[in-house]
N, C-alpha and C. Protein backbone atom coordinates (compact mmCIF):
# COMPACT_ATOMS: atom_id res chain seq x y z
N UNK A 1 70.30 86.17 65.08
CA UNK A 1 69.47 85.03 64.80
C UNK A 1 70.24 83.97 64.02
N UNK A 2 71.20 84.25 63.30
CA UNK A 2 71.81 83.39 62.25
C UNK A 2 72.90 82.99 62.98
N UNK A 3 73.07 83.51 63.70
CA UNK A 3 74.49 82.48 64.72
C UNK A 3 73.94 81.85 65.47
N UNK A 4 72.54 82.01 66.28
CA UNK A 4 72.01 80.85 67.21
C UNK A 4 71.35 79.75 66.74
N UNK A 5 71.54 79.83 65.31
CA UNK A 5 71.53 78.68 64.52
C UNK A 5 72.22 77.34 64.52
N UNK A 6 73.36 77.98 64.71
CA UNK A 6 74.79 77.26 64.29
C UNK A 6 75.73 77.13 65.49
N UNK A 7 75.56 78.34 66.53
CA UNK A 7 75.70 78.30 68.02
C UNK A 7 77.03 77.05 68.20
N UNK A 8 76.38 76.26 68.16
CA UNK A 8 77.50 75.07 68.98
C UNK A 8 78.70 74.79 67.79
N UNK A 9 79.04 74.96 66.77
CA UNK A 9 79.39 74.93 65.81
C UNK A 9 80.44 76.01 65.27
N UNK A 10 80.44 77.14 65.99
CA UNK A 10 81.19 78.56 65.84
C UNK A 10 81.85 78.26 67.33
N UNK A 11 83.35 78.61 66.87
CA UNK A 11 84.34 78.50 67.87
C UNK A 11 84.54 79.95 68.96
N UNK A 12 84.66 79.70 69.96
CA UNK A 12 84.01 80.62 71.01
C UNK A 12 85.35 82.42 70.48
N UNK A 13 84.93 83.39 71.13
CA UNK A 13 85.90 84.24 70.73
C UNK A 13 86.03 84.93 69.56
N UNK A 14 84.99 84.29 68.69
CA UNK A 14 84.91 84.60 66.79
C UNK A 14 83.93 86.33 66.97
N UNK A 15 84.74 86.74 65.81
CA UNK A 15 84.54 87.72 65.38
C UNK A 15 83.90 88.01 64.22
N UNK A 16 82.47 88.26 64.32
CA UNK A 16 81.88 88.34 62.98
C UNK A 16 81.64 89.84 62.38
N UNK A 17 82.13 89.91 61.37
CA UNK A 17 82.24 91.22 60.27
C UNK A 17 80.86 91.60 59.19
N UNK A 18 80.47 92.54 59.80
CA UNK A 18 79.30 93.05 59.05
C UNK A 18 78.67 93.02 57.73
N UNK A 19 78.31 92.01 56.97
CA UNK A 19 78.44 92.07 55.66
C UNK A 19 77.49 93.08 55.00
N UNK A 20 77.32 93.59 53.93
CA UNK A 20 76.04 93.98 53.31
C UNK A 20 74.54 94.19 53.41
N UNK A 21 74.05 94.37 52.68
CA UNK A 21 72.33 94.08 53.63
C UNK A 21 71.92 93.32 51.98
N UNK A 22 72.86 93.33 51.11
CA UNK A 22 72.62 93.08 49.89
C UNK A 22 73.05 91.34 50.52
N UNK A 23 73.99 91.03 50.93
CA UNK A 23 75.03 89.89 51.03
C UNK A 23 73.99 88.98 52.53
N UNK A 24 73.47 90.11 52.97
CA UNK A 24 72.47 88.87 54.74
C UNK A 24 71.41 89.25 53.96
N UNK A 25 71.26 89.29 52.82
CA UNK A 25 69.24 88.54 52.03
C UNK A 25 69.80 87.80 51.45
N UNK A 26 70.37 87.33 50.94
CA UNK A 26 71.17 86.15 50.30
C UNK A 26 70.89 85.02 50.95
N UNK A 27 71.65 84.42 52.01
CA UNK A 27 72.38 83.07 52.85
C UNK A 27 70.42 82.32 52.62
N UNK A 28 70.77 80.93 52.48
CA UNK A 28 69.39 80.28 52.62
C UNK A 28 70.07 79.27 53.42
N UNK A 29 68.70 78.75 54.26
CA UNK A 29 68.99 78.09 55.47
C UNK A 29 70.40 76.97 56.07
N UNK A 30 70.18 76.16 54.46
CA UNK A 30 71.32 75.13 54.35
C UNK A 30 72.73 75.37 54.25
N UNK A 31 72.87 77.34 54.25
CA UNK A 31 74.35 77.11 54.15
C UNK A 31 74.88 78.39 55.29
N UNK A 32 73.62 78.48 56.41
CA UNK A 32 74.45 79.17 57.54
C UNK A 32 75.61 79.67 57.86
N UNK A 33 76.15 78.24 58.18
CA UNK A 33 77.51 77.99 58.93
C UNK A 33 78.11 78.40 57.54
N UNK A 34 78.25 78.15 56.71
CA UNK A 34 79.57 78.63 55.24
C UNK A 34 79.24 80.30 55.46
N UNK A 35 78.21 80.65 55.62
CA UNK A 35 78.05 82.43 55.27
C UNK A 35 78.94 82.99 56.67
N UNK A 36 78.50 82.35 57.70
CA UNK A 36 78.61 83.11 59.01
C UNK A 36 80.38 82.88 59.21
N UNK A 37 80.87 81.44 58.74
CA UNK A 37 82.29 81.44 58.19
C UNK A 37 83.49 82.14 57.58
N UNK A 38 82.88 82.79 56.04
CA UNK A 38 83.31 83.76 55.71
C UNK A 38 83.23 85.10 55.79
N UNK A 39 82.12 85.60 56.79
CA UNK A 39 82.19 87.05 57.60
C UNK A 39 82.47 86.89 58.94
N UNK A 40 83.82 85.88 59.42
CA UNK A 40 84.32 85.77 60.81
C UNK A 40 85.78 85.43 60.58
N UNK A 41 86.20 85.95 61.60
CA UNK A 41 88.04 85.57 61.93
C UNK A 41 87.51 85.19 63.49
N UNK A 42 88.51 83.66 63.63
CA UNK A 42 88.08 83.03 64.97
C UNK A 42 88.93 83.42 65.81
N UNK A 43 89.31 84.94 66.27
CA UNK A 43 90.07 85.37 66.77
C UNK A 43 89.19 87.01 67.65
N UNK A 44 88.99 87.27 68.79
CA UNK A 44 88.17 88.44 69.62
C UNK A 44 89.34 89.86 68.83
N UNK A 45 88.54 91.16 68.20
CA UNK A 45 89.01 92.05 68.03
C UNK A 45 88.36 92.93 68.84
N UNK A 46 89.22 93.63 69.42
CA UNK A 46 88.61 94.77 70.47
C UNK A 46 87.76 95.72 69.40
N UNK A 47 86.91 96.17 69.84
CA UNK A 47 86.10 97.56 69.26
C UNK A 47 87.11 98.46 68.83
N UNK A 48 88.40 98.77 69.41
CA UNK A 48 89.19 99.97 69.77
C UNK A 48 90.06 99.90 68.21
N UNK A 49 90.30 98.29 68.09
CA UNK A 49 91.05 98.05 66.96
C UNK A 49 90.52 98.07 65.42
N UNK A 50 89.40 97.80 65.44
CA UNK A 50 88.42 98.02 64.40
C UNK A 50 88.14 99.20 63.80
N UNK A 51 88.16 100.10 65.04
CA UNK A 51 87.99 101.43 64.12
C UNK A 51 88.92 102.29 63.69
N UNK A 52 90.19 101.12 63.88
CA UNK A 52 90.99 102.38 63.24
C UNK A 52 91.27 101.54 61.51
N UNK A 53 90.43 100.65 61.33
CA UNK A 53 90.63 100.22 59.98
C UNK A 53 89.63 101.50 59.17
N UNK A 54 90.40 101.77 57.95
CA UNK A 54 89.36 102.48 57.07
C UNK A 54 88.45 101.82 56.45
N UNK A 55 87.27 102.67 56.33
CA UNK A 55 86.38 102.10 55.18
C UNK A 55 87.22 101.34 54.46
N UNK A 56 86.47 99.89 53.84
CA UNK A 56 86.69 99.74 52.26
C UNK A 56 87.85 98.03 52.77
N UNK A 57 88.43 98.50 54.37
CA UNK A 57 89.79 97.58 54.13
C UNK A 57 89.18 95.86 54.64
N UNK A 58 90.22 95.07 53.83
CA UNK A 58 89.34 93.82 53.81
C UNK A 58 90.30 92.92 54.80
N UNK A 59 89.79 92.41 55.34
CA UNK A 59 90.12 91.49 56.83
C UNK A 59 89.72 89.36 56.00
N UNK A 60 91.14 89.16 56.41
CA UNK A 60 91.25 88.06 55.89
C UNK A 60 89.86 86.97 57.11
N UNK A 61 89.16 86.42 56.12
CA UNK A 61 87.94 85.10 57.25
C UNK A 61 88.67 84.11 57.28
N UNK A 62 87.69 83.40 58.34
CA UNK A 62 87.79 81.86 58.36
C UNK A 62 87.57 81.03 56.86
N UNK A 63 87.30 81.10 56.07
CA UNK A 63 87.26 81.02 54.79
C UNK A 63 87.60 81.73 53.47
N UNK A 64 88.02 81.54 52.62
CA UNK A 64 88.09 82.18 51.35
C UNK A 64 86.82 82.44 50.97
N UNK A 65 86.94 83.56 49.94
CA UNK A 65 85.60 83.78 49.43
C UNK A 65 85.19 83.04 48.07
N UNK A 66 84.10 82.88 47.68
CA UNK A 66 83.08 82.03 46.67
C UNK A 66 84.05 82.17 45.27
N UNK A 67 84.38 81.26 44.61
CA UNK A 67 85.28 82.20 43.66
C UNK A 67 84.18 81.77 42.30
């Protein structure tokens, strides 16, 4: 629901990374595109490659995080 928000605006191929359930009650309407930003690399990762990351390991986004 939160990407067909912003839909035309997210570059095709993007990869969005699962955040929290603590971190998606958070985002309020006006800042979509910044949330959906920093849980994406605009780059397609196969399924195959993903799971061989361990728990815990952090994958650089399209953004820095909130400092």
């Amino acid at each position: 629901m939160l990407i067909r928000m912003v839909q035309e605006k997210i570059p095709r191929n993007t990869t969005f990374l699962m955040p929290s359930d603590r971190l998606l009650s958070r985002p309020f309407l006006s800042q979509v595109l910044e949330f959906l930003s920093r849980h994406s690399i605009t780059v397609p990762l196969v399924f195959n490659y993903l799971i061989r990351l361990p728990n815990g390991t952090i994958v650089p986004s399209s953004h820095p995080p909130l400092g």
